[in-house]
PDB file of N, CA and C in Angstrom:
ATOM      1  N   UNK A   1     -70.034  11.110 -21.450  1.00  0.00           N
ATOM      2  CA  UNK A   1     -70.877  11.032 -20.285  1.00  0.00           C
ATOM      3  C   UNK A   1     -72.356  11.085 -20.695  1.00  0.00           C
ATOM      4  N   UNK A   2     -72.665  12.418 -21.503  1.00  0.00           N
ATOM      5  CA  UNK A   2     -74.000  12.219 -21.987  1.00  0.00           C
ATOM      6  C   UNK A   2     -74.524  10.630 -22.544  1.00  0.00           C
ATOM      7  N   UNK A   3     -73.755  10.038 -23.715  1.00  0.00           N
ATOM      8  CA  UNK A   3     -73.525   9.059 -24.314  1.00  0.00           C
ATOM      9  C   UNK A   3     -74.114   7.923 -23.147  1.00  0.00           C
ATOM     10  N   UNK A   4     -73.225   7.989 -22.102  1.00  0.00           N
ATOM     11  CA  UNK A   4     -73.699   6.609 -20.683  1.00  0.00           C
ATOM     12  C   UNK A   4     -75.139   7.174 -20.356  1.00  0.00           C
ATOM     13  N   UNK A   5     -75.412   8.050 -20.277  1.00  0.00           N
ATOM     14  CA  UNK A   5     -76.815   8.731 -19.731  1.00  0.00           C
ATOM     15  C   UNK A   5     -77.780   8.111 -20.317  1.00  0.00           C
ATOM     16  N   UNK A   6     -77.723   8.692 -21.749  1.00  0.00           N
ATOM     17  CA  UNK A   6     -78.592   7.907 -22.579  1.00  0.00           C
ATOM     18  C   UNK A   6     -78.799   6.491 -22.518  1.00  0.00           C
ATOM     19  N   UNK A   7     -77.860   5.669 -22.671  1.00  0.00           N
ATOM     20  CA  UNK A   7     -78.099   4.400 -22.726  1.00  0.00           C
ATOM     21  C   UNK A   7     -78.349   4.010 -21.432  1.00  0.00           C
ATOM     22  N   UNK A   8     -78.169   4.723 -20.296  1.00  0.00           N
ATOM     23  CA  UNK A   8     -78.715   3.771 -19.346  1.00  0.00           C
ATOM     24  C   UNK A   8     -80.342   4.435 -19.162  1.00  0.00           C
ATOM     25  N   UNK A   9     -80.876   5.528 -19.572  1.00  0.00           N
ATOM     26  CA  UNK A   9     -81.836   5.948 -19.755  1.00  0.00           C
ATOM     27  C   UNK A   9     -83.041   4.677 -20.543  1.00  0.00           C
ATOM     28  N   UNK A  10     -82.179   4.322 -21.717  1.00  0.00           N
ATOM     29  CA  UNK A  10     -82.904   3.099 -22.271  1.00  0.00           C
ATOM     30  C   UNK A  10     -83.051   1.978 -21.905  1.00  0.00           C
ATOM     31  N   UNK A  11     -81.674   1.978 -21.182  1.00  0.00           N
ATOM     32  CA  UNK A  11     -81.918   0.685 -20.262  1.00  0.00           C
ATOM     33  C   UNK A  11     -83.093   0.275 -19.244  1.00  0.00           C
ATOM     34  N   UNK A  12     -83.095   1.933 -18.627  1.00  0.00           N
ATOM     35  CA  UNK A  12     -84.363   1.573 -17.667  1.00  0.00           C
ATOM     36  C   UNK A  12     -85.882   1.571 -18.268  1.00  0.00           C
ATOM     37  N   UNK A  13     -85.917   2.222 -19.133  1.00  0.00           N
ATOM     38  CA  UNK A  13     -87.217   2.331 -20.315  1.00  0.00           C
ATOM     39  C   UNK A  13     -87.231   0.895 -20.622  1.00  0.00           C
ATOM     40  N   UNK A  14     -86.277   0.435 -20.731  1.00  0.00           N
ATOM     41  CA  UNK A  14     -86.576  -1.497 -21.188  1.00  0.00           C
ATOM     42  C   UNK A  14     -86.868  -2.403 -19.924  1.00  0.00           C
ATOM     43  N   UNK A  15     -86.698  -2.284 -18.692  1.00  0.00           N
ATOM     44  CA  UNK A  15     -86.869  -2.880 -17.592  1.00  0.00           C
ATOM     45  C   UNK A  15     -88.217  -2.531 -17.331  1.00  0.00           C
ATOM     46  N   UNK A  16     -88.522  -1.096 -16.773  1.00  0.00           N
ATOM     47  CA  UNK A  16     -90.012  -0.696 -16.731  1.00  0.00           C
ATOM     48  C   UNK A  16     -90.816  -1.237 -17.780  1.00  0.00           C
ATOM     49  N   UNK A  17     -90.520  -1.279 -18.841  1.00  0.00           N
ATOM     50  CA  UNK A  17     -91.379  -2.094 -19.788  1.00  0.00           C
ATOM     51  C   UNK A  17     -91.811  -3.268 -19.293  1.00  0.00           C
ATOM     52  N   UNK A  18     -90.321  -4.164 -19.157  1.00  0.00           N
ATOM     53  CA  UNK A  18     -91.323  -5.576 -18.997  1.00  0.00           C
ATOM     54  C   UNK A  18     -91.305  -5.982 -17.765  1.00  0.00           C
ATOM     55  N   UNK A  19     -91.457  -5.018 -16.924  1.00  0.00           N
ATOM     56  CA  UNK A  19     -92.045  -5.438 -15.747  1.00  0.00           C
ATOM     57  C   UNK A  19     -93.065  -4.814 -16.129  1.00  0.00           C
ATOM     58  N   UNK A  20     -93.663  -4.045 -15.802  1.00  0.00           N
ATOM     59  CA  UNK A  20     -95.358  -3.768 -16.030  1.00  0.00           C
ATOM     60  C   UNK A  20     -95.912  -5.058 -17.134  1.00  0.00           C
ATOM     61  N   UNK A  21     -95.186  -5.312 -18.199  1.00  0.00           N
ATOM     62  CA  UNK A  21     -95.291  -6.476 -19.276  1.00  0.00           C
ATOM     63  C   UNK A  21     -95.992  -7.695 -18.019  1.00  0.00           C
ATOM     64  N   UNK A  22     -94.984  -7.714 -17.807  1.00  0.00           N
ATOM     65  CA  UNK A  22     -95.034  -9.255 -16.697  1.00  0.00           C
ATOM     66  C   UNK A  22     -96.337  -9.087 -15.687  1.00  0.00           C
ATOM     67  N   UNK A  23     -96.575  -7.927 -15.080  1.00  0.00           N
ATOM     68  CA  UNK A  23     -97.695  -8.033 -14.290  1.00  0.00           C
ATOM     69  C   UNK A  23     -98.975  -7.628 -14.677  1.00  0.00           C
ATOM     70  N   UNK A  24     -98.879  -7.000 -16.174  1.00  0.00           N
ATOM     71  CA  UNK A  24     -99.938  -7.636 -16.808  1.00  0.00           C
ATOM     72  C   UNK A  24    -100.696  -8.882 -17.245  1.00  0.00           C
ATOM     73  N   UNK A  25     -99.405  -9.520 -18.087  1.00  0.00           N
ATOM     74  CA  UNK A  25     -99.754 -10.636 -18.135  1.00  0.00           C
ATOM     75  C   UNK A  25    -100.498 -11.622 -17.035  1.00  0.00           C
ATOM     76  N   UNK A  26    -100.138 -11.487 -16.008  1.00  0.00           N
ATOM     77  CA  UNK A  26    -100.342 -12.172 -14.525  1.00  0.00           C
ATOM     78  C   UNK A  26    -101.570 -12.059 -14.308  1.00  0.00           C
ATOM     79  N   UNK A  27    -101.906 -11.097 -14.180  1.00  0.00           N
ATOM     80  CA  UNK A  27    -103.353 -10.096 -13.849  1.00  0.00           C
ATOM     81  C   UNK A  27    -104.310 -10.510 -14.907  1.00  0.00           C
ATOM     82  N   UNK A  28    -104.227 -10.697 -16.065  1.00  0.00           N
ATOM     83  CA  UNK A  28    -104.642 -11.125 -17.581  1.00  0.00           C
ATOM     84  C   UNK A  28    -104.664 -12.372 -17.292  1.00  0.00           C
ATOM     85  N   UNK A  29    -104.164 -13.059 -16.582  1.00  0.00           N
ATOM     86  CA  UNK A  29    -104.101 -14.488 -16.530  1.00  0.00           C
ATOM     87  C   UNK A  29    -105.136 -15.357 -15.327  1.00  0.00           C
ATOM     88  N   UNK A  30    -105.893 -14.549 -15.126  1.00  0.00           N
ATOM     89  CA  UNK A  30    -106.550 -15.216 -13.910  1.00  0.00           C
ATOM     90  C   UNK A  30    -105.707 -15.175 -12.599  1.00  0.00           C
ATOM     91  N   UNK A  31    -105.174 -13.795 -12.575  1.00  0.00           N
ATOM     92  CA  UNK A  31    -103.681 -13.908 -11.433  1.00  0.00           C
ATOM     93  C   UNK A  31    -104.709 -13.403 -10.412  1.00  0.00           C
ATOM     94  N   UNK A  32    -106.036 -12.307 -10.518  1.00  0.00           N
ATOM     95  CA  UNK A  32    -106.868 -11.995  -9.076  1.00  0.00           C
ATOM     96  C   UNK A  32    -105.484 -11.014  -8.493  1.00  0.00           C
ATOM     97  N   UNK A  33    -105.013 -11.234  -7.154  1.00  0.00           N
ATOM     98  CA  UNK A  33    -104.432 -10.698  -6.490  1.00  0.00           C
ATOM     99  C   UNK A  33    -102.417 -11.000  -7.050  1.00  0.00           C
ATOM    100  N   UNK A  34    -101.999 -10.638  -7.460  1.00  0.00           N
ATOM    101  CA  UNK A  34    -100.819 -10.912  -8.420  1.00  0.00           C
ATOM    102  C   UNK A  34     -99.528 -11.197  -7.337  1.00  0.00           C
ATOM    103  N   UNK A  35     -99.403 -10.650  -5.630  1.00  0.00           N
ATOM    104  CA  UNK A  35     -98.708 -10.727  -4.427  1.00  0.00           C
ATOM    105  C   UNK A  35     -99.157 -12.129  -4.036  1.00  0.00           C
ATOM    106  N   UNK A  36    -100.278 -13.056  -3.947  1.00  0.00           N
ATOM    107  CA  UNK A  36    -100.674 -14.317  -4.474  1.00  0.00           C
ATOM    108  C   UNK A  36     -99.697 -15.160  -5.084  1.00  0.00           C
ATOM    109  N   UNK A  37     -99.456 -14.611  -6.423  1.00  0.00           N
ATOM    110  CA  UNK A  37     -99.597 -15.679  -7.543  1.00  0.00           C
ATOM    111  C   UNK A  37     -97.814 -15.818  -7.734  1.00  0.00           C
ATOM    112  N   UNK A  38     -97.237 -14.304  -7.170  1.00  0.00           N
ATOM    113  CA  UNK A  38     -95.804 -14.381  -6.967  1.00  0.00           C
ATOM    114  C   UNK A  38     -95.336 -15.164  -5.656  1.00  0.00           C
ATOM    115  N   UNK A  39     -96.185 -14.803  -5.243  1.00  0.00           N
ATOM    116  CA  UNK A  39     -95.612 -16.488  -3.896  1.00  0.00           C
ATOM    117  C   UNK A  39     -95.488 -17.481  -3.751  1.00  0.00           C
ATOM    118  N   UNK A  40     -96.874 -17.780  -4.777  1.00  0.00           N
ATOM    119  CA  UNK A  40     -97.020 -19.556  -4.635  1.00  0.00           C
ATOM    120  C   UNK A  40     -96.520 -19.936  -5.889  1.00  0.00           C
ATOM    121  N   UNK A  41     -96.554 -19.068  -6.797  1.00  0.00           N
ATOM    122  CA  UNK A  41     -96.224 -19.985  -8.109  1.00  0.00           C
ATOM    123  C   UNK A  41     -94.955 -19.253  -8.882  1.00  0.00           C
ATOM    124  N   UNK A  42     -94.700 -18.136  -8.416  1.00  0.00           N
ATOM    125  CA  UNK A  42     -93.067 -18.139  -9.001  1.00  0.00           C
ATOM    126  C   UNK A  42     -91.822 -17.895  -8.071  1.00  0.00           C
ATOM    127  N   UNK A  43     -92.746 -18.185  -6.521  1.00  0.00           N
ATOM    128  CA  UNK A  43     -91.224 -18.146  -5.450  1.00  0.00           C
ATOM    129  C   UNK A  43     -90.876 -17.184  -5.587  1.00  0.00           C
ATOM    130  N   UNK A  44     -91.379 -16.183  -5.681  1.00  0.00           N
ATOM    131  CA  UNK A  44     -90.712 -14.948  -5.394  1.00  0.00           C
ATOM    132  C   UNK A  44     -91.549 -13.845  -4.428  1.00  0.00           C
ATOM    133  N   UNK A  45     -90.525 -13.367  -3.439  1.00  0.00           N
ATOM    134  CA  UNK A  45     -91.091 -12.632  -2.154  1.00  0.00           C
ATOM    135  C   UNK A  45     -91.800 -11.540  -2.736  1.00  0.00           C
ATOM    136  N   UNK A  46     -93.265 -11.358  -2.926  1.00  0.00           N
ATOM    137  CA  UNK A  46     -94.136 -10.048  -3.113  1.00  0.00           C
ATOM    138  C   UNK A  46     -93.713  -8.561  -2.084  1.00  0.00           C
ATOM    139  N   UNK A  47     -92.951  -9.174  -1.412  1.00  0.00           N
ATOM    140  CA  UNK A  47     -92.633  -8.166  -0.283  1.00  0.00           C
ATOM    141  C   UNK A  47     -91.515  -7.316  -1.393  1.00  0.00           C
ATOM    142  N   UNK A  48     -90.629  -8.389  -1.857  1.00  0.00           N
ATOM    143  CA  UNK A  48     -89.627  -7.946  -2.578  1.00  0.00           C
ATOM    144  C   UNK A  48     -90.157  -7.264  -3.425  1.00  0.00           C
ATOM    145  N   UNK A  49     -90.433  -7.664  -4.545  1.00  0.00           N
ATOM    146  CA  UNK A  49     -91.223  -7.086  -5.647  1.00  0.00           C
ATOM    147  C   UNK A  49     -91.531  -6.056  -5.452  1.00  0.00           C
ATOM    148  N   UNK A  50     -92.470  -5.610  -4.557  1.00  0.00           N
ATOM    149  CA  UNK A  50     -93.318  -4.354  -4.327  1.00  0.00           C
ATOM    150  C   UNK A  50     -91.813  -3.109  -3.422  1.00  0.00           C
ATOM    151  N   UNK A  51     -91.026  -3.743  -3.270  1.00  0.00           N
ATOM    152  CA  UNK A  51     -89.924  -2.888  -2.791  1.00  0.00           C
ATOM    153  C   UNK A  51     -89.405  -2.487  -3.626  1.00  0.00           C
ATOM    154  N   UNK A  52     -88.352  -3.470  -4.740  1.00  0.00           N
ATOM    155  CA  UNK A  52     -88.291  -3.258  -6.014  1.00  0.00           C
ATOM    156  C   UNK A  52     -88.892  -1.742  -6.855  1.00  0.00           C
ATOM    157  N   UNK A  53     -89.840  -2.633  -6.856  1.00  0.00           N
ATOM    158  CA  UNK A  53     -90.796  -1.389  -7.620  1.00  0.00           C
ATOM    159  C   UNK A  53     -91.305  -0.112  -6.666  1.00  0.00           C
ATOM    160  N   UNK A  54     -90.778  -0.045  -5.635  1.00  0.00           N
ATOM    161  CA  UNK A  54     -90.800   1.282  -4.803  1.00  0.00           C
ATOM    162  C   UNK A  54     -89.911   2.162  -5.384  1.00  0.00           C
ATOM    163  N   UNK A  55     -89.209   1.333  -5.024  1.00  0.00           N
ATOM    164  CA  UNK A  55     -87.411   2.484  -5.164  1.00  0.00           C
ATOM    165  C   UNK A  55     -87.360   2.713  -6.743  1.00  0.00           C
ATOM    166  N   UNK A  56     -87.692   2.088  -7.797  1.00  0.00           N
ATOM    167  CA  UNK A  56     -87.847   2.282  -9.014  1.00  0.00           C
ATOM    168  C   UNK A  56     -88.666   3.463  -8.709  1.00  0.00           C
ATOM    169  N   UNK A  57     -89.494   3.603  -8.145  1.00  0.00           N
ATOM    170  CA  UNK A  57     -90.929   4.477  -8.528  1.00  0.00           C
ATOM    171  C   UNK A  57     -90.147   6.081  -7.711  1.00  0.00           C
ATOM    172  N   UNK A  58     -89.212   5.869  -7.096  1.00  0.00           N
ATOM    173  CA  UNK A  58     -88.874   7.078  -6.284  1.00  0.00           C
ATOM    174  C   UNK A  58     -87.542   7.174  -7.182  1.00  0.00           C
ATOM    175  N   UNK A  59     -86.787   6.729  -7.321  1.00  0.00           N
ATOM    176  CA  UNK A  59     -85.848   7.375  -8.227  1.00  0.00           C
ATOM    177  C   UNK A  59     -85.991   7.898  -9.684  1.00  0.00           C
ATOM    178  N   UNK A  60     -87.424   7.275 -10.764  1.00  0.00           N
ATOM    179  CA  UNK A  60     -87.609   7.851 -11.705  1.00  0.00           C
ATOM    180  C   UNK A  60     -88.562   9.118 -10.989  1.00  0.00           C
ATOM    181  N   UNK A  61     -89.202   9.077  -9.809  1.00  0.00           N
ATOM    182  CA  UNK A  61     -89.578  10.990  -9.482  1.00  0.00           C
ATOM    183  C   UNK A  61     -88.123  12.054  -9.295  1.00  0.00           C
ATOM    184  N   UNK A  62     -87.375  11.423  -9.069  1.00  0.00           N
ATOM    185  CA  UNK A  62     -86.270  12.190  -8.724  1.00  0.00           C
ATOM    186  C   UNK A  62     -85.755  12.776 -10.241  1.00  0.00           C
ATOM    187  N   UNK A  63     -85.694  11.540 -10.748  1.00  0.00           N
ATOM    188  CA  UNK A  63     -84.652  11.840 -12.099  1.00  0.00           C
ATOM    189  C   UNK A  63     -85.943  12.808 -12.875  1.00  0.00           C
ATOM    190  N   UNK A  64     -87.139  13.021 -12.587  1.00  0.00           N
ATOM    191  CA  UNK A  64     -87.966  13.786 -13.569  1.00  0.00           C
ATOM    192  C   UNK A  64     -88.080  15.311 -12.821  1.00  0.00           C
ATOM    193  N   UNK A  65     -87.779  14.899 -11.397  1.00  0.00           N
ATOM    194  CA  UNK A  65     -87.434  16.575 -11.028  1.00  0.00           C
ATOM    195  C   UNK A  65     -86.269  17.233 -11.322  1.00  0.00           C
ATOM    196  N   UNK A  66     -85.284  16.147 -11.180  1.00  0.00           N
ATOM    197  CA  UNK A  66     -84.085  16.867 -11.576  1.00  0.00           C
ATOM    198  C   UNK A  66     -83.959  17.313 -13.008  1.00  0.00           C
ATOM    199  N   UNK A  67     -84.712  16.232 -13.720  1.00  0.00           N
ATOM    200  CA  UNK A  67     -85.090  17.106 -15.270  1.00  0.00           C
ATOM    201  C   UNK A  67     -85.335  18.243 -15.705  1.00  0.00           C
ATOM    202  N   UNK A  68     -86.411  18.387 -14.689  1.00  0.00           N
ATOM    203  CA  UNK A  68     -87.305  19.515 -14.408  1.00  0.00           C
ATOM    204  C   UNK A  68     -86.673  20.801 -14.500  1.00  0.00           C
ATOM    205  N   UNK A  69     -85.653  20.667 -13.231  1.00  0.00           N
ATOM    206  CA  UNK A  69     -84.594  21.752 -12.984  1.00  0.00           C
ATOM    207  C   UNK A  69     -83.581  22.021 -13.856  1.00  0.00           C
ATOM    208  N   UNK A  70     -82.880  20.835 -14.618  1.00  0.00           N
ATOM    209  CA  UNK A  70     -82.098  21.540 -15.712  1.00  0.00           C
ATOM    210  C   UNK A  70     -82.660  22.006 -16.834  1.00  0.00           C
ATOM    211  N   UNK A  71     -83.841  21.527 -17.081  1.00  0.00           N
ATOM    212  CA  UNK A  71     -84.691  21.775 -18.543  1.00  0.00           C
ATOM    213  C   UNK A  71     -84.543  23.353 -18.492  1.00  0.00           C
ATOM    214  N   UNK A  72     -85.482  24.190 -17.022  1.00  0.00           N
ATOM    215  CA  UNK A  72     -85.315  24.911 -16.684  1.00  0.00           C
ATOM    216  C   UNK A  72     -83.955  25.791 -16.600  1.00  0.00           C
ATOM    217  N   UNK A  73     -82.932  25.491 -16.142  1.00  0.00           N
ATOM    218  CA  UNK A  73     -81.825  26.045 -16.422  1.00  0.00           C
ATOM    219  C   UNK A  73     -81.257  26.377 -17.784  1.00  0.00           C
ATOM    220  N   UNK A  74     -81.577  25.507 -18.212  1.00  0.00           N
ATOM    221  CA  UNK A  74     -80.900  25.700 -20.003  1.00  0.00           C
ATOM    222  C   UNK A  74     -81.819  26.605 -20.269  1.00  0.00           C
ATOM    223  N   UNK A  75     -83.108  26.666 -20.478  1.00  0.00           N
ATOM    224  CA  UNK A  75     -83.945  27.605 -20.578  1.00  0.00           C
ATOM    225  C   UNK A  75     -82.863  28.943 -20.611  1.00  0.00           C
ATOM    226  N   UNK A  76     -82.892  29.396 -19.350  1.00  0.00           N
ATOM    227  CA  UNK A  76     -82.510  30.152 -19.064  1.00  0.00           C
ATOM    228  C   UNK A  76     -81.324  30.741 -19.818  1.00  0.00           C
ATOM    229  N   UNK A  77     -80.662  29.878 -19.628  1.00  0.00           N
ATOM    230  CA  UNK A  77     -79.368  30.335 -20.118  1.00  0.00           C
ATOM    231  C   UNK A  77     -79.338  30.739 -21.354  1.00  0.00           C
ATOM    232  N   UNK A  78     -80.442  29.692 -22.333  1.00  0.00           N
ATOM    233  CA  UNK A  78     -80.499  30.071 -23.742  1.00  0.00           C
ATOM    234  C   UNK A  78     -80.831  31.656 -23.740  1.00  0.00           C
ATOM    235  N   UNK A  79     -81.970  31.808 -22.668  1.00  0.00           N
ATOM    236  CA  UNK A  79     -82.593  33.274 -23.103  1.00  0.00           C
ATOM    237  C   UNK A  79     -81.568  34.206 -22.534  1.00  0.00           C
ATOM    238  N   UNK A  80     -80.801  33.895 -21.968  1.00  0.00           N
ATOM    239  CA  UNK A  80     -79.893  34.901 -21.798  1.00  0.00           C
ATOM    240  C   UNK A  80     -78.492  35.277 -22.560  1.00  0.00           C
ATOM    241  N   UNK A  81     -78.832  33.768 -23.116  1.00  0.00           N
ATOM    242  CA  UNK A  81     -77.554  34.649 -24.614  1.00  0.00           C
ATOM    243  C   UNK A  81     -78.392  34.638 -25.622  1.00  0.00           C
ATOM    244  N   UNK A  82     -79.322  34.628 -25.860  1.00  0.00           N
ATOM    245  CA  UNK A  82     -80.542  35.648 -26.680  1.00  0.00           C
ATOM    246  C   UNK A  82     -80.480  36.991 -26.594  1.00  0.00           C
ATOM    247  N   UNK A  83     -80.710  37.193 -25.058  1.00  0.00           N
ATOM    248  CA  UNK A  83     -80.635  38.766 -24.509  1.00  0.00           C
ATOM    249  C   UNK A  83     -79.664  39.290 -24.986  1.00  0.00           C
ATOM    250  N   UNK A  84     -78.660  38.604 -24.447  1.00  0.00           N
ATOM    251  CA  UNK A  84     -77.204  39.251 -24.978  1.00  0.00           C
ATOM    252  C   UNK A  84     -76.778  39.587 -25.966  1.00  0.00           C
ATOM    253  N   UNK A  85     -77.084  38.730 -27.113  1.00  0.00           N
ATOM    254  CA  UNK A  85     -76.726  38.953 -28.529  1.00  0.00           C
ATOM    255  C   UNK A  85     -77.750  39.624 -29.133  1.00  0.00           C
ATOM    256  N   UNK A  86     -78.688  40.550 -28.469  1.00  0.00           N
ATOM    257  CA  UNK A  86     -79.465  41.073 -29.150  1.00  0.00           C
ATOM    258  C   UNK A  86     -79.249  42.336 -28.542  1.00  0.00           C
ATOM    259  N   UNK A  87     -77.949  42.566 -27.764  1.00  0.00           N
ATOM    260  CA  UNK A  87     -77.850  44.032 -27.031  1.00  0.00           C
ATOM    261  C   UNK A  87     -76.420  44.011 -27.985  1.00  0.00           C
ATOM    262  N   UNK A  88     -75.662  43.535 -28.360  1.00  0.00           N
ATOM    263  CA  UNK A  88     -74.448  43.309 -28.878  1.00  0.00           C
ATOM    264  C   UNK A  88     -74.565  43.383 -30.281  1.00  0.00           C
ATOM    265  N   UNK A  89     -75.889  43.212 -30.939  1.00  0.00           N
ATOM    266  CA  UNK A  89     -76.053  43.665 -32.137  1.00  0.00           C
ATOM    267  C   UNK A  89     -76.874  44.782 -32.370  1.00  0.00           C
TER     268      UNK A  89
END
């Protein structure tokens, strides 16, 4: 399970890449307004896009709180079989 985590972890690290990639380039390109340049010249709904990249933008906050909270938990737990094994010895 960890194993699927990871790799889909990279997976999304490779998507976020080249999308920001791509709307750089655009922007770099004399793109001006880039919701423009996806309409007229690559047919694709800016409405979409910017939805797209919503829900991307709200599920990697999620997955970094929920990080947050287990990082935190293990924490814990470590220091508490720290505690423990230092009352036990």
């Amino acid at each position: 399970m960890l194993e699927k985590m990871r790799n889909d972890l990279f997976l999304f690290n490779d998507i976020n890449s080249s999308l920001i990639n791509c709307l750089d380039v655009i922007s770099n390109t004399g793109g001006g307004d880039v919701s423009k340049h996806f309409d007229k010249e690559i047919n694709i709904n800016s409405k979409l896009l910017v939805s797209v990249v919503d829900l991307i933008n709200q599920r990697f906050s999620n997955a970094i709180k929920e990080s947050t909270k287990l990082i935190t938990q293990l924490e814990n737990c470590f220091q508490k079989k720290k505690t423990e094994m230092a009352y036990t010895n």
